[in-house]
Protein backbone atom coordinates (compact mmCIF):
# COMPACT_ATOMS: atom_id res chain seq x y z
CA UNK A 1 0.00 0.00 0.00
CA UNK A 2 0.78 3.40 -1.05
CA UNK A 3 2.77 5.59 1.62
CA UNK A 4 0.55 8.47 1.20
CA UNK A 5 -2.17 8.01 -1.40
CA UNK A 6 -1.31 9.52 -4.54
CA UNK A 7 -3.60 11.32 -7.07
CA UNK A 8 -3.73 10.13 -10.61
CA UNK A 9 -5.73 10.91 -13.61
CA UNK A 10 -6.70 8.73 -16.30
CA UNK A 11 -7.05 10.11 -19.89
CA UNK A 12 -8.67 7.83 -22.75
CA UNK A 13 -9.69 5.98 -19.99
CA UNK A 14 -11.44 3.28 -21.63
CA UNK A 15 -12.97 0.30 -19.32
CA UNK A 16 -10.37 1.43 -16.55
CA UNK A 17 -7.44 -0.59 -16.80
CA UNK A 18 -4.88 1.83 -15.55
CA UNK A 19 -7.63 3.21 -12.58
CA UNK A 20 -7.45 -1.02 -11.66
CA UNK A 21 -3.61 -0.46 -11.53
CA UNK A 22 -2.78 2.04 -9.83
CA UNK A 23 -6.05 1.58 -7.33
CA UNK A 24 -4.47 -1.52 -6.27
CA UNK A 25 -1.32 0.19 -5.92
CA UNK A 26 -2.84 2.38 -3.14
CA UNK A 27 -4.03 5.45 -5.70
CA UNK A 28 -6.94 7.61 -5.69
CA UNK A 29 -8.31 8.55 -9.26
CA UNK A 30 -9.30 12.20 -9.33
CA UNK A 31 -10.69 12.59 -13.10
CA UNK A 32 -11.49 10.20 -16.05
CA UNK A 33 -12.24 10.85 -19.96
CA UNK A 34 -13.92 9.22 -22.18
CA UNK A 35 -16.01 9.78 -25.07
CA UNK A 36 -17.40 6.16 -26.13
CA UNK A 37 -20.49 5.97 -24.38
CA UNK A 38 -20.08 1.85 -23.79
CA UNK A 39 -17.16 2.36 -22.37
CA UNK A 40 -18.12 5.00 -20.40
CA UNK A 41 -21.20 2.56 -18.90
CA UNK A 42 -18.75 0.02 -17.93
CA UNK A 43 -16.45 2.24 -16.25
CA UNK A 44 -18.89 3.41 -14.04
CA UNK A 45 -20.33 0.11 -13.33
CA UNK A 46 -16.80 -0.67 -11.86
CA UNK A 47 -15.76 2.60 -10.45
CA UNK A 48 -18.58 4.36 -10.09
CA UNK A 49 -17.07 7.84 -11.93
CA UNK A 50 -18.24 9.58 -14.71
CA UNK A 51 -15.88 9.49 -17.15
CA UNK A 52 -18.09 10.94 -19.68
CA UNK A 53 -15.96 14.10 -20.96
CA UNK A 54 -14.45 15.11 -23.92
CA UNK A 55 -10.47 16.11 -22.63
CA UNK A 56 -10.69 18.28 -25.70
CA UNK A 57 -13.21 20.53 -24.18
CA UNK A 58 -11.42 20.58 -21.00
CA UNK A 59 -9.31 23.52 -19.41
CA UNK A 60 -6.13 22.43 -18.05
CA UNK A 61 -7.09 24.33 -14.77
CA UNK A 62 -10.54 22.54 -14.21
CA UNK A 63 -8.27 19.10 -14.22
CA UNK A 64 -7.52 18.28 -10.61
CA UNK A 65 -4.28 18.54 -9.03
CA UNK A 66 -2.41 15.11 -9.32
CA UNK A 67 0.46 13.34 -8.94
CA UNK A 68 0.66 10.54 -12.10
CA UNK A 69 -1.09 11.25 -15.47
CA UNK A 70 -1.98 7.79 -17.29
CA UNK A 71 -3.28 7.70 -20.47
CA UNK A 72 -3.63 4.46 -23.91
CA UNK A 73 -3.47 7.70 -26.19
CA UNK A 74 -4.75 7.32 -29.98
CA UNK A 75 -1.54 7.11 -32.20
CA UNK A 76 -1.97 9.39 -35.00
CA UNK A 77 0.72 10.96 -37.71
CA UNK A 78 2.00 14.34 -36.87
CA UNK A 79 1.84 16.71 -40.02
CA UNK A 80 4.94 18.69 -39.73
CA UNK A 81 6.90 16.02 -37.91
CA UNK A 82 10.31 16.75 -39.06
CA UNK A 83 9.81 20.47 -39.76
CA UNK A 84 9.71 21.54 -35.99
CA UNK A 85 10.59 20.39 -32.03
CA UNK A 86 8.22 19.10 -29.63
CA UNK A 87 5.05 20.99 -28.11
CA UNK A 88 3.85 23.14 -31.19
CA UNK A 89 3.86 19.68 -33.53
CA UNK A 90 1.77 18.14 -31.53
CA UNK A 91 -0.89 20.83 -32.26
CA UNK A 92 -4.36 18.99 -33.65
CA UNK A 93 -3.59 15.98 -32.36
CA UNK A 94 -4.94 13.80 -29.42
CA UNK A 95 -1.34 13.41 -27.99
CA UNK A 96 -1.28 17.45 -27.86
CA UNK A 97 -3.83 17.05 -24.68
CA UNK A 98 -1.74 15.26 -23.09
CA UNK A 99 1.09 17.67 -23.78
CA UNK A 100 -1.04 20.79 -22.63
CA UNK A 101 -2.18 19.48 -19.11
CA UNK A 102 1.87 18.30 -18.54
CA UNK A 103 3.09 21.87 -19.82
CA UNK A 104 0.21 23.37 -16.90
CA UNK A 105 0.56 20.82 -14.14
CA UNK A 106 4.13 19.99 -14.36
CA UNK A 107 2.62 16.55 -13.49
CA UNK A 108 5.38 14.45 -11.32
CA UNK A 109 4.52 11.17 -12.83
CA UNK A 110 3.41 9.71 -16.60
CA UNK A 111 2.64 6.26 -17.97
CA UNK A 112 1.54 6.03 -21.49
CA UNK A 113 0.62 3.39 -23.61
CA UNK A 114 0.46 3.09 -27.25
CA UNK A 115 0.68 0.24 -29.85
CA UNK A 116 3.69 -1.57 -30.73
CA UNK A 117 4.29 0.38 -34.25
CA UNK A 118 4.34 3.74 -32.32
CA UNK A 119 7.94 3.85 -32.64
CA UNK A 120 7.76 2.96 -36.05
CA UNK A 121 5.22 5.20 -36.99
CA UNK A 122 5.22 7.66 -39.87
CA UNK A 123 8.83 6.86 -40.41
CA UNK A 124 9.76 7.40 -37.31
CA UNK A 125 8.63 11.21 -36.84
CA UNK A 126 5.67 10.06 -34.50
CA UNK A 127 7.91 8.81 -31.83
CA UNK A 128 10.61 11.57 -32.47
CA UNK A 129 7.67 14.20 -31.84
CA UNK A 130 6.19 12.77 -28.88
CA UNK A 131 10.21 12.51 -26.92
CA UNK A 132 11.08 15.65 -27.96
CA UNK A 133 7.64 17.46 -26.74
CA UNK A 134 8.42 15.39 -23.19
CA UNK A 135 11.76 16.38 -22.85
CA UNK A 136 10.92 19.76 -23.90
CA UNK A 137 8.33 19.43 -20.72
CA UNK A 138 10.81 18.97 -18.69
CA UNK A 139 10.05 14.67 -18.56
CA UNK A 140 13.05 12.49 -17.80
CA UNK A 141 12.43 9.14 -20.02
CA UNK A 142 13.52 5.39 -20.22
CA UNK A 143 16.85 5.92 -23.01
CA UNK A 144 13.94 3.66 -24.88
CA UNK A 145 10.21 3.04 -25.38
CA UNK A 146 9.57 -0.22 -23.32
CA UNK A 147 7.84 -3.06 -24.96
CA UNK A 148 6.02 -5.44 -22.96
CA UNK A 149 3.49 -8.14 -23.39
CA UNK A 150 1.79 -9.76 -20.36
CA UNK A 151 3.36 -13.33 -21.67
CA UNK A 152 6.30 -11.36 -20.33
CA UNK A 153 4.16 -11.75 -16.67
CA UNK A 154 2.75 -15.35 -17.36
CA UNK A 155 -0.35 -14.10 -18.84
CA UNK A 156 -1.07 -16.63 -21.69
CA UNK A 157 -1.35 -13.29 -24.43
CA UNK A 158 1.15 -12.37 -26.52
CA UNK A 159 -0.06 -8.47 -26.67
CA UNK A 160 3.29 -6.43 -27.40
CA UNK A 161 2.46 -2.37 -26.23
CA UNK A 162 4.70 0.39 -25.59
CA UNK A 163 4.84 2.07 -22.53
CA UNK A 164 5.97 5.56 -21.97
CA UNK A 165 7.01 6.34 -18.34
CA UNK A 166 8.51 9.53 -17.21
CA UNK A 167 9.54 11.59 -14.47
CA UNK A 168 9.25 15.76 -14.33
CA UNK A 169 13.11 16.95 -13.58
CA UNK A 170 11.96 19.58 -11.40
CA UNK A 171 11.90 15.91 -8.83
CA UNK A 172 15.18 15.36 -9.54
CA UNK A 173 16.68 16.28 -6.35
CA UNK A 174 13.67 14.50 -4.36
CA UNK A 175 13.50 10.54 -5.84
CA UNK A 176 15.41 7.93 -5.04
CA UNK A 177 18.74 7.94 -7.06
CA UNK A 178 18.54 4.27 -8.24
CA UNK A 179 15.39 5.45 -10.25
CA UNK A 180 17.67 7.40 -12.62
CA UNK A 181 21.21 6.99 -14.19
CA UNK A 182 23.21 9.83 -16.06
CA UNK A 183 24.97 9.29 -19.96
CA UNK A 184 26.88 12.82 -20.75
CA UNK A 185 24.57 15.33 -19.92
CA UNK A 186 21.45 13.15 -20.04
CA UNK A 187 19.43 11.89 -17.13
CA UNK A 188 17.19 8.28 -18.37
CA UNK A 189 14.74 6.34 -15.89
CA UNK A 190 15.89 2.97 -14.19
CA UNK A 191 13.02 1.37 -15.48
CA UNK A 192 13.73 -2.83 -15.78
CA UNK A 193 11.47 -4.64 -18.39
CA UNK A 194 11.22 -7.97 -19.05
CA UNK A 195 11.78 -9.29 -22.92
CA UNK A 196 10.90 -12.21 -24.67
CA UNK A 197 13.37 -14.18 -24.30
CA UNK A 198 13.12 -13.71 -20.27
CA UNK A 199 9.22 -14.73 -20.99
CA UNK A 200 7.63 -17.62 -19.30
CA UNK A 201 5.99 -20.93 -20.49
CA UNK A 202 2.50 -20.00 -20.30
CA UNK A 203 -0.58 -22.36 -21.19
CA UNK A 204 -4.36 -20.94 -22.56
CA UNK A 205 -5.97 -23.20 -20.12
CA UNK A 206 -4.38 -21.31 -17.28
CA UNK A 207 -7.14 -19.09 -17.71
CA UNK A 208 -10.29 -21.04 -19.19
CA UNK A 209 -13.35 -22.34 -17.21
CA UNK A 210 -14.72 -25.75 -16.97
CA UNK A 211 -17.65 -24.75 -18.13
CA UNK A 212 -20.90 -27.18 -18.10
CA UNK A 213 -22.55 -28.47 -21.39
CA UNK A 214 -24.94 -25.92 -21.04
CA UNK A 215 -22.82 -23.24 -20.08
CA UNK A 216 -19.99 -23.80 -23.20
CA UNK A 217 -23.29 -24.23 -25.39
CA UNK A 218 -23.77 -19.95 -25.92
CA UNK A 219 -19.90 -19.97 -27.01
CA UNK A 220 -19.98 -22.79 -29.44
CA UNK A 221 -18.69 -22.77 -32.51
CA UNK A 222 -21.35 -22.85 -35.51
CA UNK A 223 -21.70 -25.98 -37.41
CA UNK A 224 -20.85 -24.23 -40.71
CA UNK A 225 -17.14 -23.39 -38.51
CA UNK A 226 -17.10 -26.99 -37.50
CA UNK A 227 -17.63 -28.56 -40.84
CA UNK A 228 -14.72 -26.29 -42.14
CA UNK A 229 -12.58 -27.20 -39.01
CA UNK A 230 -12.95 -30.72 -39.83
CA UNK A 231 -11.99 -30.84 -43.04
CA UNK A 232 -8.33 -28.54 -42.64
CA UNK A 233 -8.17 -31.48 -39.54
CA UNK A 234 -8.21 -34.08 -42.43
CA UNK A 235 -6.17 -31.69 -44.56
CA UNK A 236 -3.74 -31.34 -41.91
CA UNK A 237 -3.13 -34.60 -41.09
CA UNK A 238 -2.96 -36.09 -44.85
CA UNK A 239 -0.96 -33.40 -46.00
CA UNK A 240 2.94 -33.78 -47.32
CA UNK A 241 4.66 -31.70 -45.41
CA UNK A 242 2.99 -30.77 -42.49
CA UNK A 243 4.74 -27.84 -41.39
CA UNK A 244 4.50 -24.85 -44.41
CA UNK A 245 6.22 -21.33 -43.82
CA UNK A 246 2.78 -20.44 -45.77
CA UNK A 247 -0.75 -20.20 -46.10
CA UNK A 248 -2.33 -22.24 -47.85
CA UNK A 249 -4.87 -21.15 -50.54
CA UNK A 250 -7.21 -23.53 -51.95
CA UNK A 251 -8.16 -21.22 -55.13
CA UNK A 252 -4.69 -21.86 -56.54
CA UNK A 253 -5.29 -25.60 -56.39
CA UNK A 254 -4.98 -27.11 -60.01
CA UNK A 255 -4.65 -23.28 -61.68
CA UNK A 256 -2.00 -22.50 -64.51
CA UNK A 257 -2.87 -18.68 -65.40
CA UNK A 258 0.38 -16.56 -65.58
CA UNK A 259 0.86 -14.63 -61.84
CA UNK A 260 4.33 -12.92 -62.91
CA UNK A 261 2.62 -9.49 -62.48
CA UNK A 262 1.81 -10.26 -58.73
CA UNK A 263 4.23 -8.67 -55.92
CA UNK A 264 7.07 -11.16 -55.25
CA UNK A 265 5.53 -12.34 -52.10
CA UNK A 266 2.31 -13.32 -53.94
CA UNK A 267 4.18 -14.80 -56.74
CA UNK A 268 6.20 -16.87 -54.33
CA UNK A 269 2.58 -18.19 -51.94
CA UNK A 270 1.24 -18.89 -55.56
CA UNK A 271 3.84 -21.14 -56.59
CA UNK A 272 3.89 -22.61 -53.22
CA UNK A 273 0.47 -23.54 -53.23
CA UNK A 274 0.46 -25.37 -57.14
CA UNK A 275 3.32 -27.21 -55.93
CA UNK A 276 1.66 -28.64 -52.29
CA UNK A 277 -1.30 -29.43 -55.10
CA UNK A 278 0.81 -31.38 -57.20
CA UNK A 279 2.98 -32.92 -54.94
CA UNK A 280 -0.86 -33.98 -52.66
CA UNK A 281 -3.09 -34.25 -55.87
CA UNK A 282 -4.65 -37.51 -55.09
CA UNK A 283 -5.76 -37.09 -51.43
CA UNK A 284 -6.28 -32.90 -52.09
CA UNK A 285 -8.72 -33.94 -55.34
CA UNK A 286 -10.65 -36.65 -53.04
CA UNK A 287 -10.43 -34.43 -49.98
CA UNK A 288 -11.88 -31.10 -52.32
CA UNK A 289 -14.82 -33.09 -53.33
CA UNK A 290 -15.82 -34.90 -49.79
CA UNK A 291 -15.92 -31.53 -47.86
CA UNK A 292 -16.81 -29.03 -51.49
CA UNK A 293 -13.83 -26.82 -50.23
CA UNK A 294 -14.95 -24.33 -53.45
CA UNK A 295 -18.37 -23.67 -51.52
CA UNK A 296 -16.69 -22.37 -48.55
CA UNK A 297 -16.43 -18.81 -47.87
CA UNK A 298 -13.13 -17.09 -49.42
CA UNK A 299 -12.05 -16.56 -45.59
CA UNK A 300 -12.34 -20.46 -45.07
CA UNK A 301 -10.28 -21.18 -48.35
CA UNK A 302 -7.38 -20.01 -46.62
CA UNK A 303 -5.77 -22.12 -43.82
CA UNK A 304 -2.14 -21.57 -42.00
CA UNK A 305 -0.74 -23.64 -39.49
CA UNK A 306 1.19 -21.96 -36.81
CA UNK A 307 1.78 -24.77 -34.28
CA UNK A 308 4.50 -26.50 -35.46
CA UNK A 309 5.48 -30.36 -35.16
CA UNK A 310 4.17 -30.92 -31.75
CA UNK A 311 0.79 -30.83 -32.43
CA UNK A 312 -1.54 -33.57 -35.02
CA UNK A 313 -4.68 -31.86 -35.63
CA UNK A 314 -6.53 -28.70 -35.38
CA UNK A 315 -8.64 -29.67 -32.47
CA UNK A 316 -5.25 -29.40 -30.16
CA UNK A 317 -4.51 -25.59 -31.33
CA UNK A 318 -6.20 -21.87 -30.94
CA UNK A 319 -7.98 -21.35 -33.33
CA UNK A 320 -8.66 -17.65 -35.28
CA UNK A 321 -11.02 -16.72 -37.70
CA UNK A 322 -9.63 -13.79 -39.67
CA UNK A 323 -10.32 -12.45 -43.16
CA UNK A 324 -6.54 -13.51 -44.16
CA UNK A 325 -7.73 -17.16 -43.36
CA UNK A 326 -7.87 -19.73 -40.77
CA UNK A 327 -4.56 -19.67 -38.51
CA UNK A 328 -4.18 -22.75 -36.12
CA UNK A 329 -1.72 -21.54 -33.26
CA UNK A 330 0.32 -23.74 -30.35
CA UNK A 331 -2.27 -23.24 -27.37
CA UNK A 332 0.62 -21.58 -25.17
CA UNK A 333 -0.93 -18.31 -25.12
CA UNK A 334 -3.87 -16.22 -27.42
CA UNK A 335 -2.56 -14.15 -29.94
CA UNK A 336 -3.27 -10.13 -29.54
CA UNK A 337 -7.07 -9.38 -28.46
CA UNK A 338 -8.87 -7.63 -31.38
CA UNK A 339 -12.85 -7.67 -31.78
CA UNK A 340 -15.76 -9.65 -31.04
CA UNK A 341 -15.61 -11.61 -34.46
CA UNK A 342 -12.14 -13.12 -33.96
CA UNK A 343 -12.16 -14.07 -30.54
CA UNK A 344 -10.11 -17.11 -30.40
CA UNK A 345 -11.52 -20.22 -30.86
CA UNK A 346 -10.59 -23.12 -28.21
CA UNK A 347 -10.10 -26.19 -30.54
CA UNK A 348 -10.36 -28.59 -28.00
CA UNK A 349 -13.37 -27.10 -26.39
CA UNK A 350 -15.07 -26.07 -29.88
CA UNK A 351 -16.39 -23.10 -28.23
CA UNK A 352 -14.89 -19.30 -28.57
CA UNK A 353 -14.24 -17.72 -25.18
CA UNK A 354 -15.93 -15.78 -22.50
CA UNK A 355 -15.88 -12.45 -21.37
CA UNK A 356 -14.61 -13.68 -18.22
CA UNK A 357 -11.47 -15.66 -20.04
CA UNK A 358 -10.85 -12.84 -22.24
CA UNK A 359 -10.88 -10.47 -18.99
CA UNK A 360 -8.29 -12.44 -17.61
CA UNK A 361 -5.77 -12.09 -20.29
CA UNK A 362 -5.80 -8.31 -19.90
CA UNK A 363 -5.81 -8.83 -16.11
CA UNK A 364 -8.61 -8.00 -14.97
CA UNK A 365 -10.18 -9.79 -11.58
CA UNK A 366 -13.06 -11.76 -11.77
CA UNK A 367 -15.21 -9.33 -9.43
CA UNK A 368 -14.82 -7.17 -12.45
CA UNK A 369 -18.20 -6.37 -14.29
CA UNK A 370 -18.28 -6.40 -18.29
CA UNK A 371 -20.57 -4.68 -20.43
CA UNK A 372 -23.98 -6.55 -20.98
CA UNK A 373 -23.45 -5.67 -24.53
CA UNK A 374 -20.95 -8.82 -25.86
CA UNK A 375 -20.02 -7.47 -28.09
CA UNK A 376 -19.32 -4.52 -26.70
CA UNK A 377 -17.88 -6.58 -23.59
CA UNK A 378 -15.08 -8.46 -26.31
CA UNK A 379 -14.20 -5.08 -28.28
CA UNK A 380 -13.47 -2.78 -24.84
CA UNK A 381 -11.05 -5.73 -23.28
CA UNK A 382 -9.77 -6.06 -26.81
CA UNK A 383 -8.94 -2.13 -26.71
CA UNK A 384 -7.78 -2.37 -22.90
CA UNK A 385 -4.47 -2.05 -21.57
CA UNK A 386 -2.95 -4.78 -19.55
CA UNK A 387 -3.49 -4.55 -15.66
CA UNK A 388 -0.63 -6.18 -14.44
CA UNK A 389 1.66 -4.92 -16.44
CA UNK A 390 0.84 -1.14 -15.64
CA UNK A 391 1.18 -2.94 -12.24
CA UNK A 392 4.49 -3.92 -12.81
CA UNK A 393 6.15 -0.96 -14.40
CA UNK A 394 4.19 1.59 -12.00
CA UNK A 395 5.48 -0.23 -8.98
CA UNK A 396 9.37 0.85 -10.38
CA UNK A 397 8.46 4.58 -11.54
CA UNK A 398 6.52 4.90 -8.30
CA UNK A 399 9.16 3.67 -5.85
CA UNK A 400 8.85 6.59 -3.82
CA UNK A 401 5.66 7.08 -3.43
CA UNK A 402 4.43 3.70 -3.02
């Protein structure tokens, strides 16, 4: 428990993940935005605040005094990136927000979180933008963006975010030395992160449900999904090799039309795929016919295996659904949370997962309530930070407070 309880704010606060953080972490959350109205209801279910308010529409003097801002900002290009330094790019952007309650409050504290392409972005000038506007702030940052993923913790997702931490200078003199180090004439946070090679075995059923007959029966999988299931089982397991570095695309079965206008990649899954045909006519003719693989949707014409050599059929892997195709995937942890229509799929269950499961891979407890909207409920923990890993980096950038 906190020392003295600290005051945070949380910006774009979603369902709450960082409020769940840094609550447990003995804070006390002083104002929440939000403008998606689902979101919004859920929050308040849990922490009974309004979080309905546009941050655009808010003065920096009507924000209450704090000690950590938090905030999963949008990522979005910065126009003259490049042209100019920090604060006055930012301008007519989401991130600029941010930026004007720091340059008001001098805030001590900040954890931010942003997808994994952040750094990336826009060749680079998104990044450059936001460290330069922080440092210009006065915000003493990790020499690095930290990328974590809560397989890093044991969580069975593999869900790689950046997080942003920093700490105002004008603390220098008044935080624990170990929390910063000096290279030149440049202060950098202490900040330890896990990577992935330090990661964890983790296992999907770590964090699935026994659930009765009746219960599994509202997640099951449709019969259409079954039927198509089934037959990339049989495909699986007849197939010569097993293992391809590629997906598999029934439509190119059997075709000779000339593909050397495609993008190399293309070229190179097309003559992939008329080889595996070739070198698998017999069983891939018979196996086209018994299941009429040309009726199936275009989404369901596409297969990849992603589970290796220590796994026979489909029914062992996690499953997704995605426009790209069917990907079967070793069940040692989901891949990233996205929406409703490709929750994963647990093959030996049949059944998709619950809100409760999918909860659990971003952390949240079980007393936590999701939205009665489902799909709603799937999209916001899709959106939602991870719990324990604001947990875990908070814990270091809040040493002296906590």
């Amino acid at each position: 428990m906190a020392k003295k309880k600290f005051k945070f704010i949380d910006l774009f606060s979603g369902i709450g993940a960082f409020h769940q953080a840094l609550v447990d972490l003995g804070g006390e959350c002083v104002f929440a935005s939000d403008i998606d109205k689902y979101a919004i209801e859920t929050y308040y279910d849990n922490y009974h605040m309004d979080s309905n308010c546009n941050i655009m529409e808010v003065k920096e003097k009507d924000i209450p005094k704090h000690d950590v801002l938090c905030a999963g900002f949008p990522c979005q290009a910065f126009s003259t990136a490049g042209h100019k330094k920090g604060f006055e790019d930012t301008r007519g952007t989401l991130f600029f927000e941010i930026a004007r309650i720091l340059k008001y409050h001098k805030t001590k504290y900040i954890i931010l979180e942003n997808v994994k392409n952040l750094v990336g972005h826009d060749n680079g000038n998104t990044w450059k933008v936001i460290k330069n506007t922080l440092i210009e702030l006065g915000y003493i940052l990790t020499e690095e963006p930290l990328l974590m993923s809560p397989n890093y913790l044991g969580i069975p997702q593999l869900r790689e975010r950046v997080f942003i931490l920093g700490v105002h200078k004008s603390y220098l003199d008044n935080i624990s030395p170990e929390l910063t180090y000096k290279k030149g004439d440049t202060y950098y946070l202490n900040i330890k992160k896990i990577t992935r090679k330090e990661a964890p075995e983790t296992s999907i059923y770590s964090v699935l449900d026994d659930l009765s007959e009746e219960e599994a029966q509202d997640y099951a999988i449709t019969e259409y999904e079954k039927y198509t299931l089934t037959a990339w089982d049989e495909f699986h397991k007849n197939i010569d090799p097993k293992v391809l570095g590629f997906p598999v695309w029934t439509f190119e079965f059997g075709e000779t039309y000339d593909y050397s206008e495609f993008p190399k990649w293309k070229q190179d899954y097309v003559r992939k795929n008329r080889k595996l045909y070739l070198d698998n006519k017999k069983f891939i003719d018979k196996w086209m016919t018994k299941y009429n693989v040309n009726g199936f949707k275009l989404r369901d014409k596409k297969f990849e295996w992603q589970a290796g050599d220590k796994y026979d059929s489909v029914w062992e892997t996690s499953i997704q659904l995605r426009q790209s195709g069917i990907r079967c995937k070793k069940p040692d942890y989901f891949p990233t949370l996205v929406a409703m229509v490709q929750t994963p799929i647990i093959g030996k269950y049949k059944r998709r997962m619950t809100p409760r499961e999918v909860a659990r891979l971003q952390s949240f407890p079980d007393t936590f309530i999701y939205n009665k909207d489902l799909h709603q409920a799937y999209k916001q923990f899709g959106n939602s930070a991870n719990i324990d890993i604001i947990k875990y980096l908070a814990s270091q950038l809040l040493v002296d407070i906590l």
